[in-house]
ModelCIF file with pLDDT and N, C-alpha, C, O atoms, coordinates in Angstrom:
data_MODEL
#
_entry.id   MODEL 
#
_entity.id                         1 
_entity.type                       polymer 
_entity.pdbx_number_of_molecules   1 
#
_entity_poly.entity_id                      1 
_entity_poly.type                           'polypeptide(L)' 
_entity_poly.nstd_linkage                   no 
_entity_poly.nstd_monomer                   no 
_entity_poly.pdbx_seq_one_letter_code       
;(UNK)(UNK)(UNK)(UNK)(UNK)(UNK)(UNK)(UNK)(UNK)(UNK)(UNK)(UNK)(UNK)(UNK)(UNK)(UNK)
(UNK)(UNK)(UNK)(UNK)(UNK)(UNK)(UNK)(UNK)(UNK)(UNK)(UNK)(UNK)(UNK)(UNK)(UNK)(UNK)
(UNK)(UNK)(UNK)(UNK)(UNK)(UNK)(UNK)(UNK)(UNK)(UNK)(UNK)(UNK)
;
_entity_poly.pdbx_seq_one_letter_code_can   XXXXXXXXXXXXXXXXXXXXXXXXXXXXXXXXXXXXXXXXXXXX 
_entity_poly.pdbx_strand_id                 A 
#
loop_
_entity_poly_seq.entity_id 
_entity_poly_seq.num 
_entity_poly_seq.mon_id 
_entity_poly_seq.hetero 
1 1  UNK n 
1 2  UNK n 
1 3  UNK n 
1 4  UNK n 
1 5  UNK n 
1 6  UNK n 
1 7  UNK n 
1 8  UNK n 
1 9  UNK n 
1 10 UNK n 
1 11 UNK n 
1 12 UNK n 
1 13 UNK n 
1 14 UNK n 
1 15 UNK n 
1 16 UNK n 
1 17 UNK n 
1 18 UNK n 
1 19 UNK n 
1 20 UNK n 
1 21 UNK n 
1 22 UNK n 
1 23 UNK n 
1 24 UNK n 
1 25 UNK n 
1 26 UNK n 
1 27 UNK n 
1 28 UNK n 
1 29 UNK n 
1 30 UNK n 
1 31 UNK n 
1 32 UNK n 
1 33 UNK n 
1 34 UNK n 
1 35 UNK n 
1 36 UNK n 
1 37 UNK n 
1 38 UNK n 
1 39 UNK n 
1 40 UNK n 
1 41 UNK n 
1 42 UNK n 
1 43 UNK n 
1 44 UNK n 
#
_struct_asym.id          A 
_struct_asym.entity_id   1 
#
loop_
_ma_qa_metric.id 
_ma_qa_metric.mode 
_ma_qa_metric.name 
_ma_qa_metric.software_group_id 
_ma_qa_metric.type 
1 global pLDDT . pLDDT 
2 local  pLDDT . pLDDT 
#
_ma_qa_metric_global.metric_id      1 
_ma_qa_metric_global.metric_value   97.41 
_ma_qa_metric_global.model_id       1 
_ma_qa_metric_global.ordinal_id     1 
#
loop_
_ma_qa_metric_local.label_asym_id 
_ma_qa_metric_local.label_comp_id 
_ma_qa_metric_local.label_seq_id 
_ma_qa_metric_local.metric_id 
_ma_qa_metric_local.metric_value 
_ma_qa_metric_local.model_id 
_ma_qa_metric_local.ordinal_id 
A UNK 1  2 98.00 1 1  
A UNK 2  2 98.00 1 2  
A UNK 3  2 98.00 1 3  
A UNK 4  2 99.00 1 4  
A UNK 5  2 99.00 1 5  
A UNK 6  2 98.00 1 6  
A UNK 7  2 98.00 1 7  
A UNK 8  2 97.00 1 8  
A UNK 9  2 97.00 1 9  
A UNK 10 2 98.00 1 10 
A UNK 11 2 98.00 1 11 
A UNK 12 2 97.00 1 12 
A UNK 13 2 97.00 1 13 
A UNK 14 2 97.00 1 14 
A UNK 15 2 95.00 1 15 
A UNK 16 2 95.00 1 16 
A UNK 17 2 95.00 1 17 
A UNK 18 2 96.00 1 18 
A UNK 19 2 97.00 1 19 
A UNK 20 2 98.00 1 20 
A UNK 21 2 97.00 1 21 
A UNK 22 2 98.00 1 22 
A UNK 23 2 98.00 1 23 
A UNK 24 2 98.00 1 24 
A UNK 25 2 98.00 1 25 
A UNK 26 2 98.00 1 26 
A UNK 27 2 98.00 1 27 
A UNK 28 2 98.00 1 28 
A UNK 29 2 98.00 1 29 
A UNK 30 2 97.00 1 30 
A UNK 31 2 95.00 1 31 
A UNK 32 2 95.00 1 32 
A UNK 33 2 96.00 1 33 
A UNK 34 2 97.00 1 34 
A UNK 35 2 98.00 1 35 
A UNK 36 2 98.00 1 36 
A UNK 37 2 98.00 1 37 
A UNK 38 2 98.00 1 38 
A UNK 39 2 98.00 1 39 
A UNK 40 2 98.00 1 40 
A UNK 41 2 98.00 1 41 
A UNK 42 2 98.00 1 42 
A UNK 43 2 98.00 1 43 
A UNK 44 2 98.00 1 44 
#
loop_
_atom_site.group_PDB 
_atom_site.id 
_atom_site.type_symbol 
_atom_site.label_atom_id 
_atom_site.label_alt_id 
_atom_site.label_comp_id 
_atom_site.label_asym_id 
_atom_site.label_entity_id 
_atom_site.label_seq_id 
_atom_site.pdbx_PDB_ins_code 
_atom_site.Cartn_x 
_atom_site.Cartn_y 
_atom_site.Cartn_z 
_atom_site.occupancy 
_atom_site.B_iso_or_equiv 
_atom_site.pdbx_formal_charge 
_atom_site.auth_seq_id 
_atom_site.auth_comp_id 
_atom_site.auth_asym_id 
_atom_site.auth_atom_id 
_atom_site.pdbx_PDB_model_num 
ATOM 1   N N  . UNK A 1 1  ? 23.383  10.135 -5.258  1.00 98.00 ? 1  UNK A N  1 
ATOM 2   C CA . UNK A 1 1  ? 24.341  9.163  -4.706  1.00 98.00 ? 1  UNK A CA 1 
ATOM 3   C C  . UNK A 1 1  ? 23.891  8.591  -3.369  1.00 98.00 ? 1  UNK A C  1 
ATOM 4   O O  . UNK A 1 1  ? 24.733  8.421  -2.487  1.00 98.00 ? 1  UNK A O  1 
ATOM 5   N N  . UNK A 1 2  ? 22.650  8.291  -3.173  1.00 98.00 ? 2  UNK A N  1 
ATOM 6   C CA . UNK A 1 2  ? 21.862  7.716  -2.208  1.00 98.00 ? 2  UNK A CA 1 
ATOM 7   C C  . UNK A 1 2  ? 22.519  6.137  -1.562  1.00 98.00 ? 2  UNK A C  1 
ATOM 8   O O  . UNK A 1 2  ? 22.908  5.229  -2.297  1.00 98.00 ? 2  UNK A O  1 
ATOM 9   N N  . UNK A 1 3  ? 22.522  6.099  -0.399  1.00 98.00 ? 3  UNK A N  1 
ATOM 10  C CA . UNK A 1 3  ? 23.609  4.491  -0.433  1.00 98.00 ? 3  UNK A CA 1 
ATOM 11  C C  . UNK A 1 3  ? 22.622  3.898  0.627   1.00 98.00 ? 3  UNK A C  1 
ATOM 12  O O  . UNK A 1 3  ? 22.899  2.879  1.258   1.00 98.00 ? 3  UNK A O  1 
ATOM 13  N N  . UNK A 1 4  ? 21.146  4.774  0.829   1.00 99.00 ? 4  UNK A N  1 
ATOM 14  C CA . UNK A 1 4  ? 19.494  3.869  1.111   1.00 99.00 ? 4  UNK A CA 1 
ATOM 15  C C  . UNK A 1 4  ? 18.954  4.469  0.768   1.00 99.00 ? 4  UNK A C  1 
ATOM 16  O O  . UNK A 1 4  ? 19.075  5.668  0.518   1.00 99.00 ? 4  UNK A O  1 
ATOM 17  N N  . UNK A 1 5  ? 17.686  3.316  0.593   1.00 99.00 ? 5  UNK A N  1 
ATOM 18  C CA . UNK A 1 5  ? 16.672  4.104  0.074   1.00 99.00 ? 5  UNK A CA 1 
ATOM 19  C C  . UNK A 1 5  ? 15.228  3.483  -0.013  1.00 99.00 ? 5  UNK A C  1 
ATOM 20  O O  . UNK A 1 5  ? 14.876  2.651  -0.849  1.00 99.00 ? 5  UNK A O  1 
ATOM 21  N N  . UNK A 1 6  ? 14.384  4.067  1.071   1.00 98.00 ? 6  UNK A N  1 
ATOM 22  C CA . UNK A 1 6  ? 13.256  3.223  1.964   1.00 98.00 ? 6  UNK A CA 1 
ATOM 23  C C  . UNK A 1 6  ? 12.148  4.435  1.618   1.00 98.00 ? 6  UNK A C  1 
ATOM 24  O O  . UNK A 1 6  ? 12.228  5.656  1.753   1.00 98.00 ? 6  UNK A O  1 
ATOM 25  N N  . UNK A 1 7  ? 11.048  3.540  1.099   1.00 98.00 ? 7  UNK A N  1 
ATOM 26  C CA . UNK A 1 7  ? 9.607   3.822  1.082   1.00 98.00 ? 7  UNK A CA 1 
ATOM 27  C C  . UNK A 1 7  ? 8.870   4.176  2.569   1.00 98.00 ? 7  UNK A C  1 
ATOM 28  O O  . UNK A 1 7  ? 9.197   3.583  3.596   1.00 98.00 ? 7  UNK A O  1 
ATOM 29  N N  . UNK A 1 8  ? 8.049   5.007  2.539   1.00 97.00 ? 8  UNK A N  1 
ATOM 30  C CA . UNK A 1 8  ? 7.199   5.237  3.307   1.00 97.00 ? 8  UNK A CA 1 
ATOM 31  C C  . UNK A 1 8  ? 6.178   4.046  3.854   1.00 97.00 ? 8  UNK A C  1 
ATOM 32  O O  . UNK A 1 8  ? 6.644   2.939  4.124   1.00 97.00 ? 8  UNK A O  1 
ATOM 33  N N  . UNK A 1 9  ? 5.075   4.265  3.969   1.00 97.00 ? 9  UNK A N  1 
ATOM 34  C CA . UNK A 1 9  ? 4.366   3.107  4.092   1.00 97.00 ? 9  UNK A CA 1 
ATOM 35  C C  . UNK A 1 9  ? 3.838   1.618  3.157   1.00 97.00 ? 9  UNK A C  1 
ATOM 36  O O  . UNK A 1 9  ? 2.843   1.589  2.432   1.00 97.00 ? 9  UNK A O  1 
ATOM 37  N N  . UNK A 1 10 ? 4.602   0.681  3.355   1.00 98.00 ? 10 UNK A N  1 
ATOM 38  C CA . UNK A 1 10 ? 4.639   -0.401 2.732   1.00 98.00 ? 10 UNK A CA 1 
ATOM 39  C C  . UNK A 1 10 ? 2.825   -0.812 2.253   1.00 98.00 ? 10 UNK A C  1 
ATOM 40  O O  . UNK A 1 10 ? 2.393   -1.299 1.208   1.00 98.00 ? 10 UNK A O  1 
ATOM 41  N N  . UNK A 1 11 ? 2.111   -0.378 3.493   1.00 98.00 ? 11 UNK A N  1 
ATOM 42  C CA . UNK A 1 11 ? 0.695   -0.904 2.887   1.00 98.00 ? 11 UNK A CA 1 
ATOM 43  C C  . UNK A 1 11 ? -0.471  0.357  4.145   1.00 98.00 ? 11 UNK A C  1 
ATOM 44  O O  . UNK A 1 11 ? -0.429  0.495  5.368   1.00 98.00 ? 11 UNK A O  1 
ATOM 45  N N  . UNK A 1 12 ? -1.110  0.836  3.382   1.00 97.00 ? 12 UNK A N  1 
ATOM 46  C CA . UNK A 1 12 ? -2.263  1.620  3.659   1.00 97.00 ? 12 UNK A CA 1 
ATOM 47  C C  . UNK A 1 12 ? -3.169  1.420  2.882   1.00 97.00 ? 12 UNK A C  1 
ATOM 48  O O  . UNK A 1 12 ? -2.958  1.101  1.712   1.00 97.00 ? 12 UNK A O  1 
ATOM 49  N N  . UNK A 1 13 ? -4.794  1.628  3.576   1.00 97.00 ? 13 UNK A N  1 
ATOM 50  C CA . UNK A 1 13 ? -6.231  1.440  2.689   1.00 97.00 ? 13 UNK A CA 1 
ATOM 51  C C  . UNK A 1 13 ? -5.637  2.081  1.510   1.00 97.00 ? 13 UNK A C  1 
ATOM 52  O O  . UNK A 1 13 ? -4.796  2.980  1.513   1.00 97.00 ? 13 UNK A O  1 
ATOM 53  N N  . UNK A 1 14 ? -6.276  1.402  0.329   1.00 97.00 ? 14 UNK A N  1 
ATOM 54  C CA . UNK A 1 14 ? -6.313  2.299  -1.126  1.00 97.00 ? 14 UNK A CA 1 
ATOM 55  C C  . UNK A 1 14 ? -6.441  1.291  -2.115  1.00 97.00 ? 14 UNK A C  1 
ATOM 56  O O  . UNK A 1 14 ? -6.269  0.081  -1.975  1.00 97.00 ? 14 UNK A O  1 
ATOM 57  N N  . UNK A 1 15 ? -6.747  1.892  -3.078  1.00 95.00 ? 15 UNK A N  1 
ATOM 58  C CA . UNK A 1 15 ? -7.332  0.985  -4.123  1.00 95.00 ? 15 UNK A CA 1 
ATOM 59  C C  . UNK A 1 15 ? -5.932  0.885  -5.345  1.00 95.00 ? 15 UNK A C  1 
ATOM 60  O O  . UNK A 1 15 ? -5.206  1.770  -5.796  1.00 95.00 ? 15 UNK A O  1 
ATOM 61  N N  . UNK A 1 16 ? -5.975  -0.429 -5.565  1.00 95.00 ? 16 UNK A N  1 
ATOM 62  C CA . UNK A 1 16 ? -4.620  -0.953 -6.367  1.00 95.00 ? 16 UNK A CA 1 
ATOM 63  C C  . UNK A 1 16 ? -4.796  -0.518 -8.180  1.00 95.00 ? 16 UNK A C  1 
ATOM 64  O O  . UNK A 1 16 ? -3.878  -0.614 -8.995  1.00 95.00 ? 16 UNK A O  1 
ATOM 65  N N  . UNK A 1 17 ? -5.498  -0.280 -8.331  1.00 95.00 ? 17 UNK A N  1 
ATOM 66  C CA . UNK A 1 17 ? -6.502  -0.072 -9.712  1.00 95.00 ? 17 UNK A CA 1 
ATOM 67  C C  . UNK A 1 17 ? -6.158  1.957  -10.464 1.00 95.00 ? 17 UNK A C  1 
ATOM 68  O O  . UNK A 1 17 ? -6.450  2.613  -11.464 1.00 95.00 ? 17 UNK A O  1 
ATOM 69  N N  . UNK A 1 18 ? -5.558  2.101  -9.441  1.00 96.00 ? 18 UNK A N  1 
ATOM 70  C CA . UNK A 1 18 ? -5.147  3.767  -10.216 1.00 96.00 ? 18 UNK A CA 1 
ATOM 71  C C  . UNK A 1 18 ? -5.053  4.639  -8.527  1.00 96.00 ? 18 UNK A C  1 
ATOM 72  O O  . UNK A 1 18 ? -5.597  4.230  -7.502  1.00 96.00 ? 18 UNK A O  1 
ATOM 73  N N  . UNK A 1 19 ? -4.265  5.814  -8.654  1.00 97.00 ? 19 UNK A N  1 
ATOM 74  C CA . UNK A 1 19 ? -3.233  6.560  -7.885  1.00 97.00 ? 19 UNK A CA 1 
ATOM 75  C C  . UNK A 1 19 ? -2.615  5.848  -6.902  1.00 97.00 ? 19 UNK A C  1 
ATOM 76  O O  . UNK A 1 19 ? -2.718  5.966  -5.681  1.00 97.00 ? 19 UNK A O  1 
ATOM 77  N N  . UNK A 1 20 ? -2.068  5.217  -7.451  1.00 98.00 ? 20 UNK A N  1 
ATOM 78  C CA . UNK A 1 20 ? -1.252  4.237  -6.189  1.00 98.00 ? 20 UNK A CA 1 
ATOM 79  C C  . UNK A 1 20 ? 0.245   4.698  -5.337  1.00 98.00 ? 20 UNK A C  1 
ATOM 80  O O  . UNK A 1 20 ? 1.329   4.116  -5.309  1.00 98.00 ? 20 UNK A O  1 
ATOM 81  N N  . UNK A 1 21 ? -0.144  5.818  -4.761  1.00 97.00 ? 21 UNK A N  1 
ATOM 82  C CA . UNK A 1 21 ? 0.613   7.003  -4.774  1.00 97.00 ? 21 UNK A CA 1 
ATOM 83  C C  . UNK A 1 21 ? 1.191   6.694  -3.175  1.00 97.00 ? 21 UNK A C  1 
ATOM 84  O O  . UNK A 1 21 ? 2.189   7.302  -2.789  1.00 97.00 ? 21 UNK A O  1 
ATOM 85  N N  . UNK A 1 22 ? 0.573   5.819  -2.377  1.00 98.00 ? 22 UNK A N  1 
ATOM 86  C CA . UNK A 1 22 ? 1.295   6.382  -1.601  1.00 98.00 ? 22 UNK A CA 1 
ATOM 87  C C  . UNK A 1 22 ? 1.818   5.047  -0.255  1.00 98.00 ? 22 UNK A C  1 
ATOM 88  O O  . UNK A 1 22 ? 2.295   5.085  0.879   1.00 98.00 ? 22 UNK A O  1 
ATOM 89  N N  . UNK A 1 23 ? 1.311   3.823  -1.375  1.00 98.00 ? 23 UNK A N  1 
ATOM 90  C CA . UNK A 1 23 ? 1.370   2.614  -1.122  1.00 98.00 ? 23 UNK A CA 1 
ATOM 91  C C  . UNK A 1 23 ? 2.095   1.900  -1.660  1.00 98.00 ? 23 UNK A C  1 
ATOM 92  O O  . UNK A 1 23 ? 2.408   2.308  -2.779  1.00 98.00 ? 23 UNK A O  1 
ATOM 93  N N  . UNK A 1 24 ? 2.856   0.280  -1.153  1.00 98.00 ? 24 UNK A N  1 
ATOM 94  C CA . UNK A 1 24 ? 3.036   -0.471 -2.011  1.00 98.00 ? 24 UNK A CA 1 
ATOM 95  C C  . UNK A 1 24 ? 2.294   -1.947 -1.836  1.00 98.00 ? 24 UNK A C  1 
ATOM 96  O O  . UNK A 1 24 ? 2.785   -2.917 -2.413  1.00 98.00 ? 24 UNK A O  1 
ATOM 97  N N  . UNK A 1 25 ? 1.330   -2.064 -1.181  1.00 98.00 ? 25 UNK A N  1 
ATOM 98  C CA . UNK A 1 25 ? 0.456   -3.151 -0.940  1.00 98.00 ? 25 UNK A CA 1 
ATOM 99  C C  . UNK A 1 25 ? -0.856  -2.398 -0.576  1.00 98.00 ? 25 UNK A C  1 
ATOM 100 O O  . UNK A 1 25 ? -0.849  -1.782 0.490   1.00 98.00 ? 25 UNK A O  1 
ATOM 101 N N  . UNK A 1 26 ? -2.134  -2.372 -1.443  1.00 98.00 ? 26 UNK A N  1 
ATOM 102 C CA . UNK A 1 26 ? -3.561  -1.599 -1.255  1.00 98.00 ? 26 UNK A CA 1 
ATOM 103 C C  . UNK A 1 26 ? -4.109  -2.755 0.108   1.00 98.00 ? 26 UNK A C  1 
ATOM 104 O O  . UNK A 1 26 ? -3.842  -3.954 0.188   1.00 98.00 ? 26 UNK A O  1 
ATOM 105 N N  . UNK A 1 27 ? -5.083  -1.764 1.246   1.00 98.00 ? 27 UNK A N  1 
ATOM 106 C CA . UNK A 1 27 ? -5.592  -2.543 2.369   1.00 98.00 ? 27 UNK A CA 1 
ATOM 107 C C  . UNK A 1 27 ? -6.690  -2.261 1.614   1.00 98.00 ? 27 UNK A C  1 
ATOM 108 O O  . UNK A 1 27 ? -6.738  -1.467 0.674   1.00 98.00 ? 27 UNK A O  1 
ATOM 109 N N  . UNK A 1 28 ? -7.603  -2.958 2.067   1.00 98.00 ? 28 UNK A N  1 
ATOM 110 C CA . UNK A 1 28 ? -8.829  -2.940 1.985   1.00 98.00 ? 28 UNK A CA 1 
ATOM 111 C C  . UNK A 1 28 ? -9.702  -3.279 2.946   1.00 98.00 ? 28 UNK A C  1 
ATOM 112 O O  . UNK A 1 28 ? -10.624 -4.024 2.615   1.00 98.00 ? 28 UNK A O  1 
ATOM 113 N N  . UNK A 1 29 ? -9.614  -2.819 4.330   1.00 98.00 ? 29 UNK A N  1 
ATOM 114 C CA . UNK A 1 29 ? -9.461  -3.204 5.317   1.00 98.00 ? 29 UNK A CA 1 
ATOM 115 C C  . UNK A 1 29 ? -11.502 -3.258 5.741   1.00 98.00 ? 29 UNK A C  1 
ATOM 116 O O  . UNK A 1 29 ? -12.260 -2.648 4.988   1.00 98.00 ? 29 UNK A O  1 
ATOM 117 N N  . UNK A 1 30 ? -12.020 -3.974 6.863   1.00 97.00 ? 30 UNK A N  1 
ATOM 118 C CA . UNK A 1 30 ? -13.177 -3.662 6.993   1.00 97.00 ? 30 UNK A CA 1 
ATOM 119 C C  . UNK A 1 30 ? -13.135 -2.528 8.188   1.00 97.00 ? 30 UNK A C  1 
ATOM 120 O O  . UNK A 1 30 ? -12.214 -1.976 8.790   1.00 97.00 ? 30 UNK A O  1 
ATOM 121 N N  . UNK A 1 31 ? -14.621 -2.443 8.246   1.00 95.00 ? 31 UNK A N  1 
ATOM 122 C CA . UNK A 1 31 ? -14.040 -0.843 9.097   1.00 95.00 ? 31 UNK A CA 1 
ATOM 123 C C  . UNK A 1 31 ? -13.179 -0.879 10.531  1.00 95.00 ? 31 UNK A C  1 
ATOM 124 O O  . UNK A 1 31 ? -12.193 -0.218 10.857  1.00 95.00 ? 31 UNK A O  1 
ATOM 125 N N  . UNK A 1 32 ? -13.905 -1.873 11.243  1.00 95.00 ? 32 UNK A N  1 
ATOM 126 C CA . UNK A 1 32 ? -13.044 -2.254 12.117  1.00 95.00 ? 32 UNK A CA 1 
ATOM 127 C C  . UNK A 1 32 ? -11.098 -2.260 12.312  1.00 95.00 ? 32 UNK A C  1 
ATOM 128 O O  . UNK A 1 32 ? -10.288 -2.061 13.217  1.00 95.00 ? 32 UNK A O  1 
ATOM 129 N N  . UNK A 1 33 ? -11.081 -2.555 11.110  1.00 96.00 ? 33 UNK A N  1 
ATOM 130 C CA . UNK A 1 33 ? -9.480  -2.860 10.704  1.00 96.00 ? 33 UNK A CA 1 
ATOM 131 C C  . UNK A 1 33 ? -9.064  -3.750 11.188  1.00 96.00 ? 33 UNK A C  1 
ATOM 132 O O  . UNK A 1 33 ? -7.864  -3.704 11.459  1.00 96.00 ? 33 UNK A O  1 
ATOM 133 N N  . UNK A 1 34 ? -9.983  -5.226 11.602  1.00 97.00 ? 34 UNK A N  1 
ATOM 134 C CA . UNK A 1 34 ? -9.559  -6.350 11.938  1.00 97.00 ? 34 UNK A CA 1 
ATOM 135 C C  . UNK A 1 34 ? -9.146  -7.247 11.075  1.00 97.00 ? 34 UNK A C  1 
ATOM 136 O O  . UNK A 1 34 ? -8.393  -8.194 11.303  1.00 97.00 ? 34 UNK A O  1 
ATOM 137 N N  . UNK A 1 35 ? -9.807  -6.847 9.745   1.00 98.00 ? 35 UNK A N  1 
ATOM 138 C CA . UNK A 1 35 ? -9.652  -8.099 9.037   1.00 98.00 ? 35 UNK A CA 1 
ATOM 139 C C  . UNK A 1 35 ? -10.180 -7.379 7.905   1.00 98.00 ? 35 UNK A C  1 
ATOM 140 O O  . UNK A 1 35 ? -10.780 -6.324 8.108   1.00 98.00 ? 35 UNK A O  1 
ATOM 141 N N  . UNK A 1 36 ? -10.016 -7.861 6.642   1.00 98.00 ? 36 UNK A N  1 
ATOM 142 C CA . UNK A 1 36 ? -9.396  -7.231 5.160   1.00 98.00 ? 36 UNK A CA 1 
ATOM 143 C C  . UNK A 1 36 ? -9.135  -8.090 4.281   1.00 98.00 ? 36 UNK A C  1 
ATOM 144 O O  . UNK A 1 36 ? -8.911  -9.290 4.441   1.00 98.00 ? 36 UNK A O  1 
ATOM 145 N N  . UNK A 1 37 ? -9.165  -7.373 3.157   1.00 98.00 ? 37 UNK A N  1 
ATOM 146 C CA . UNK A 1 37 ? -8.404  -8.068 2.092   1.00 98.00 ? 37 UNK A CA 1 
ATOM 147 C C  . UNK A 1 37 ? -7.015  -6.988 1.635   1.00 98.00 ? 37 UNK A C  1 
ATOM 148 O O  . UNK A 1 37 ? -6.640  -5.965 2.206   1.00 98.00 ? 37 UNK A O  1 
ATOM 149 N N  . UNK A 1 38 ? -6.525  -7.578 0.552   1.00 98.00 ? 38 UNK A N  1 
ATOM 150 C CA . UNK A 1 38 ? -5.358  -6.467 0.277   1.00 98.00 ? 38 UNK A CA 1 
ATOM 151 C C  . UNK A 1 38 ? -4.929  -7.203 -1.373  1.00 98.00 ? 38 UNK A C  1 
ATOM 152 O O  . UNK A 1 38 ? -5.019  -8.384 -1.707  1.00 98.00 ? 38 UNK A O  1 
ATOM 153 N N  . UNK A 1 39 ? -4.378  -5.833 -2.311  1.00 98.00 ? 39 UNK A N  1 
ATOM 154 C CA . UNK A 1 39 ? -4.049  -6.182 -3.197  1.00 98.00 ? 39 UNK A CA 1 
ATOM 155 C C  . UNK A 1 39 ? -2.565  -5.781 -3.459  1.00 98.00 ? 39 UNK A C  1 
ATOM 156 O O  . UNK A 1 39 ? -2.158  -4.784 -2.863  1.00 98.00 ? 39 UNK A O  1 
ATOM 157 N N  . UNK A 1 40 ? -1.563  -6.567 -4.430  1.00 98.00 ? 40 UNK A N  1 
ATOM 158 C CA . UNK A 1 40 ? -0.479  -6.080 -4.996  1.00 98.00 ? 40 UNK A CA 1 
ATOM 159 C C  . UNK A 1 40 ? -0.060  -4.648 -5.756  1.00 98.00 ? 40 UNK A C  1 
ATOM 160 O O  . UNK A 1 40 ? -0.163  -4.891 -6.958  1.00 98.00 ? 40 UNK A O  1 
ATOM 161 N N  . UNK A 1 41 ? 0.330   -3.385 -5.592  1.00 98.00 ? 41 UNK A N  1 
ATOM 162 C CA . UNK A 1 41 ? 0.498   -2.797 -6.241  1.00 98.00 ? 41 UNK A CA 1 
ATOM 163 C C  . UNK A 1 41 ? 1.284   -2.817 -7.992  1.00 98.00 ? 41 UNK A C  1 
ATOM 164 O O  . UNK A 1 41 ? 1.050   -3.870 -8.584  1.00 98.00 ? 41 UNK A O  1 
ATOM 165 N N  . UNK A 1 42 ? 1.996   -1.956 -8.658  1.00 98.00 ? 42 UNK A N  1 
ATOM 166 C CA . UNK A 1 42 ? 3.109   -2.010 -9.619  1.00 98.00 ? 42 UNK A CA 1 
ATOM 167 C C  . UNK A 1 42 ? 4.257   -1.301 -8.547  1.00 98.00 ? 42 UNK A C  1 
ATOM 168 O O  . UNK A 1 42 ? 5.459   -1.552 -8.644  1.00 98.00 ? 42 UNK A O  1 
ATOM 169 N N  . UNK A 1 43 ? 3.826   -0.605 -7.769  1.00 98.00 ? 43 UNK A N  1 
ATOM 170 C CA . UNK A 1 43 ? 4.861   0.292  -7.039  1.00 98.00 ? 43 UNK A CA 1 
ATOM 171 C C  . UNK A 1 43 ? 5.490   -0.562 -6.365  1.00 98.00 ? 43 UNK A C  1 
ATOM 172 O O  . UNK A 1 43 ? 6.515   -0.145 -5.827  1.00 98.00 ? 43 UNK A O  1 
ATOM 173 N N  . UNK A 1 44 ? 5.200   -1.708 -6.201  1.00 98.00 ? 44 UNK A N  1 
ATOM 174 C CA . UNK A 1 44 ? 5.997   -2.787 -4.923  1.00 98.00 ? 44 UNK A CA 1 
ATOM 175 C C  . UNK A 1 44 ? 7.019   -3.629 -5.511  1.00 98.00 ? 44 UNK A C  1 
ATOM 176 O O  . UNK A 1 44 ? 7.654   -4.413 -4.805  1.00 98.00 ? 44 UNK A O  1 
#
């Protein structure tokens, strides 16, 4: 009987393609973490 109900981190490095466990937008970030790409999860 939950009346919210909020995800953890919306988007962290990880690959969108299988265990999409702990994301709902995959970073793909360069190492820096300036700049990236990013994919859509199913979890989102």
């Amino acid at each position: 009987n939950a009346t919210a109900w909020q995800f953890w981190n919306a988007y962290e490095p990880g690959n969108a393609k299988r265990n999409t466990r702990y994301y709902l937008i995959a970073l793909q970030p360069k190492p820096d973490f300036k700049d990236g790409e990013f994919m859509v999860t199913k979890n989102l």
